[in-house]
Protein backbone atom coordinates (compact mmCIF):
# COMPACT_ATOMS: atom_id res chain seq x y z
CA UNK A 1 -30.68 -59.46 34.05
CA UNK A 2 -27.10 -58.26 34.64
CA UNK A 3 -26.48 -56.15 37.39
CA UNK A 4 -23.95 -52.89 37.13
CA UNK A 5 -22.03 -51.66 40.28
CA UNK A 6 -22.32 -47.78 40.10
CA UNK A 7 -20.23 -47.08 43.47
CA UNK A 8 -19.77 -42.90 42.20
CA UNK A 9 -23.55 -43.27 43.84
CA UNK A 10 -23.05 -44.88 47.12
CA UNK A 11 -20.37 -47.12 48.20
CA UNK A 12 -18.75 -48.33 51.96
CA UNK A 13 -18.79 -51.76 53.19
CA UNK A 14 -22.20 -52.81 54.01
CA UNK A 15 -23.69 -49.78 52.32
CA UNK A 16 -22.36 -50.48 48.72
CA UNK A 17 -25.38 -51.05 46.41
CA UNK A 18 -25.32 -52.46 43.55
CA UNK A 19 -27.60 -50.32 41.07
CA UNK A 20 -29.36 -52.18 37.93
CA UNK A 21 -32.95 -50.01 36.35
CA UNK A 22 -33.31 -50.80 32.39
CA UNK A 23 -31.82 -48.60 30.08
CA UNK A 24 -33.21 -45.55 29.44
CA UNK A 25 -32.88 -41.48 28.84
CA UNK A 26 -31.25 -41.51 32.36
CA UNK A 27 -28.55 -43.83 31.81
CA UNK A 28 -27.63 -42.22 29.14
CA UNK A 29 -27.81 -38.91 30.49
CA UNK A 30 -25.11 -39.86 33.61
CA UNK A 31 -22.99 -42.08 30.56
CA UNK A 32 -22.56 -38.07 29.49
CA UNK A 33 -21.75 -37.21 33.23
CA UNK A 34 -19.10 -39.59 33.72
CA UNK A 35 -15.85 -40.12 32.11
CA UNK A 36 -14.90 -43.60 32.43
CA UNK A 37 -11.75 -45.21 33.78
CA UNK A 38 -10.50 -45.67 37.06
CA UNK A 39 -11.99 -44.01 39.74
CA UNK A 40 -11.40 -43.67 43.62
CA UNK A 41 -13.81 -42.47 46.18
CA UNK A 42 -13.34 -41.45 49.48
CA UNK A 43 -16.95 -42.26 51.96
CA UNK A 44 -17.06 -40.90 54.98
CA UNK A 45 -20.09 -42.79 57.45
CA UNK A 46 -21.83 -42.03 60.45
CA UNK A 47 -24.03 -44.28 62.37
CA UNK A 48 -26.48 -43.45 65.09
CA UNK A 49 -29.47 -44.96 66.79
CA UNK A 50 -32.59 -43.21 66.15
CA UNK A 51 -33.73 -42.13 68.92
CA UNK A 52 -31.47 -41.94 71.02
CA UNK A 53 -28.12 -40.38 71.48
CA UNK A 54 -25.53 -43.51 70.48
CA UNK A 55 -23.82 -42.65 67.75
CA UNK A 56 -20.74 -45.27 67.04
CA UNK A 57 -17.77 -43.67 65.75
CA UNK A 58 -17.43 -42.52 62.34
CA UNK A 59 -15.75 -44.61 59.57
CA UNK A 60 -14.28 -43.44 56.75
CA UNK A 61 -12.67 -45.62 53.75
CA UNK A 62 -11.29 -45.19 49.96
CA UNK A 63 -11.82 -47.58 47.48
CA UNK A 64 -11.05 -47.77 43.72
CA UNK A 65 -12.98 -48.43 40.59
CA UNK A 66 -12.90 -49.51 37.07
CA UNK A 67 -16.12 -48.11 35.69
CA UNK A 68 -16.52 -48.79 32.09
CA UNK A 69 -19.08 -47.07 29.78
CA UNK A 70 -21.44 -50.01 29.75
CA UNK A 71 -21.97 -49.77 33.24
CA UNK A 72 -24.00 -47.12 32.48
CA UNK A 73 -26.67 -49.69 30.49
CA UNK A 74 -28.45 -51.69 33.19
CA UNK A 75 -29.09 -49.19 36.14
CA UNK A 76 -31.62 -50.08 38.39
CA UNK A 77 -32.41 -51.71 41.75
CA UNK A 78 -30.09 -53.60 43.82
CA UNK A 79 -30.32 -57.55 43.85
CA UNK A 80 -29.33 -58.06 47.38
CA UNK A 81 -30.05 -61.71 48.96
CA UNK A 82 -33.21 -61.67 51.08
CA UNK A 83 -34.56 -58.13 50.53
CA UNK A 84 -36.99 -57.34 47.57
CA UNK A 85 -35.56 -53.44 46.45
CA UNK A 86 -37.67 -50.93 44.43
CA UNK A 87 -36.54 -47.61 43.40
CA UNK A 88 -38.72 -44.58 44.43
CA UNK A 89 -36.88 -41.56 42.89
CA UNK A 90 -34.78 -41.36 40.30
CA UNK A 91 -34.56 -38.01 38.80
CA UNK A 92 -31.10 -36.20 37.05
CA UNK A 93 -31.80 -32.06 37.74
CA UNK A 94 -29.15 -30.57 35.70
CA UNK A 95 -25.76 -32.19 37.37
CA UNK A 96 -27.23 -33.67 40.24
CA UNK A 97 -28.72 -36.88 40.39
CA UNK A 98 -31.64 -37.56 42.99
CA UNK A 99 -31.79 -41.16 44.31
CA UNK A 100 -34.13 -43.16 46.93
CA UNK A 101 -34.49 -46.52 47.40
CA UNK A 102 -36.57 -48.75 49.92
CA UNK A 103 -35.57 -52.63 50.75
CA UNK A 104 -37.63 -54.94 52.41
CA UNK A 105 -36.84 -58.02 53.56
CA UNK A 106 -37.79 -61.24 56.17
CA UNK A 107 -35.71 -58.34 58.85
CA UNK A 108 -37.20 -55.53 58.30
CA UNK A 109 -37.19 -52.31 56.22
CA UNK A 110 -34.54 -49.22 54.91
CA UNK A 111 -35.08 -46.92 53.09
CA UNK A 112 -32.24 -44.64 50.81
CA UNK A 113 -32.48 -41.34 49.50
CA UNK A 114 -29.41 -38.83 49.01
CA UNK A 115 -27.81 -36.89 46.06
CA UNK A 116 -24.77 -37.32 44.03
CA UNK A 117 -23.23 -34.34 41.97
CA UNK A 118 -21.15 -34.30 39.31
CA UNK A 119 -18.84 -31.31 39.63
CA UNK A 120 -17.21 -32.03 36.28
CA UNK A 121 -17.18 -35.32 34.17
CA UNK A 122 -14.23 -36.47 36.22
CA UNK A 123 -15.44 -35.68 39.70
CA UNK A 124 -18.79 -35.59 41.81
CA UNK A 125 -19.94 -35.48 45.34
CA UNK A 126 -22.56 -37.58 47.41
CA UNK A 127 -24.97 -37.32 50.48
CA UNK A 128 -26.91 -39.71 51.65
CA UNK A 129 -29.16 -40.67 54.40
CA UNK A 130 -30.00 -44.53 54.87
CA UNK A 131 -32.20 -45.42 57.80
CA UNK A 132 -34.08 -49.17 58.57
CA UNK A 133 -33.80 -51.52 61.83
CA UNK A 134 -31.15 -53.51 62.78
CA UNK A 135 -31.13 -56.22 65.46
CA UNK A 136 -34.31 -54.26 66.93
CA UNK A 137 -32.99 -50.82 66.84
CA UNK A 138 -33.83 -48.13 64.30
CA UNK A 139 -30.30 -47.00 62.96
CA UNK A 140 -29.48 -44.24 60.70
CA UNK A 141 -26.29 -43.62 58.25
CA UNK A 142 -25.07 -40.58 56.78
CA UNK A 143 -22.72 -41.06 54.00
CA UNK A 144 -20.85 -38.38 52.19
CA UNK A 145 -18.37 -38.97 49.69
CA UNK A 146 -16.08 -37.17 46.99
CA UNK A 147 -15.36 -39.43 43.74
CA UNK A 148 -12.59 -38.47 41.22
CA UNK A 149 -11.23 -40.19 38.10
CA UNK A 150 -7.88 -40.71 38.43
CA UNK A 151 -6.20 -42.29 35.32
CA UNK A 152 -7.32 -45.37 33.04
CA UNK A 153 -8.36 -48.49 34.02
CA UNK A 154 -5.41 -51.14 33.85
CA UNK A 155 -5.47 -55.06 34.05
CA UNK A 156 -5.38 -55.56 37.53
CA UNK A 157 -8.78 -53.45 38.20
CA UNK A 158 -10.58 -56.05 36.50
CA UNK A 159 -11.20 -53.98 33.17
């Protein structure tokens, strides 16, 4: 199966999933949201332990995106190397799309759920809340983001 990256949804470094679920009413649905071309997003991340109170400083980065209107065919679990990933909520109420997602693998567990909203076809917003253990320690990260479309996609982003 072919696997889209949908990074309006949730994308930073180790964070960016790539989303594949078959075809259906809701693809289409967020094809309608969207406006393709070239988009940029700006995440902003904070990590903590649960628990206690280390938090390691926020990160923030900006990446852009060619997404293409057939990105919008194949959404549906990430196929990440060593974890098994089912989606448990995938609902679009009116603009706002309401995602989770739990990964297991040999190292443990996460677990994803958040929002992204589409303001207008050419911009939306995210929150989401990722937690799971890492090297023994249950961590937690908050990402929120603002996507906008900025022009056409050209050669050199890959579209």
């Amino acid at each position: 199966m072919k696997t889209k990256f949908i990074f309006l949804l949730f994308s930073a470094g180790l964070l960016a999933l790539p989303l594949a679920v078959h075809a259906d009413e809701l693809s289409q649905k967020l094809a309608d949201l969207i406006q393709p071309g070239q988009w940029e997003s700006t995440v902003h991340i904070q990590m903590s332990v649960v628990g206690t109170n280390m938090t390691l400083p926020a990160q923030t980065t900006t990446t852009k995106r060619c997404v293409k209107q057939d990105d919008f065919d194949d959404l549906a679990a990430p196929d990440m190397k060593n974890m098994k990933c089912n989606i448990t909520q995938k609902e679009l109420s009116g603009n706002t799309l309401h995602l989770g997602l739990t990964c297991t693998g040999k190292k443990g567990t996460f677990t994803l759920n958040g929002t992204t909203t589409f303001a207008s076809r050419t911009s939306s917003t995210s929150h989401y809340v990722m937690t799971g253990e890492m090297r023994g320690m249950q961590m937690k990260f908050v990402s929120d983001s603002q996507s906008k479309r900025i022009g056409d996609c050209t050669k050199s982003s890959g579209h």
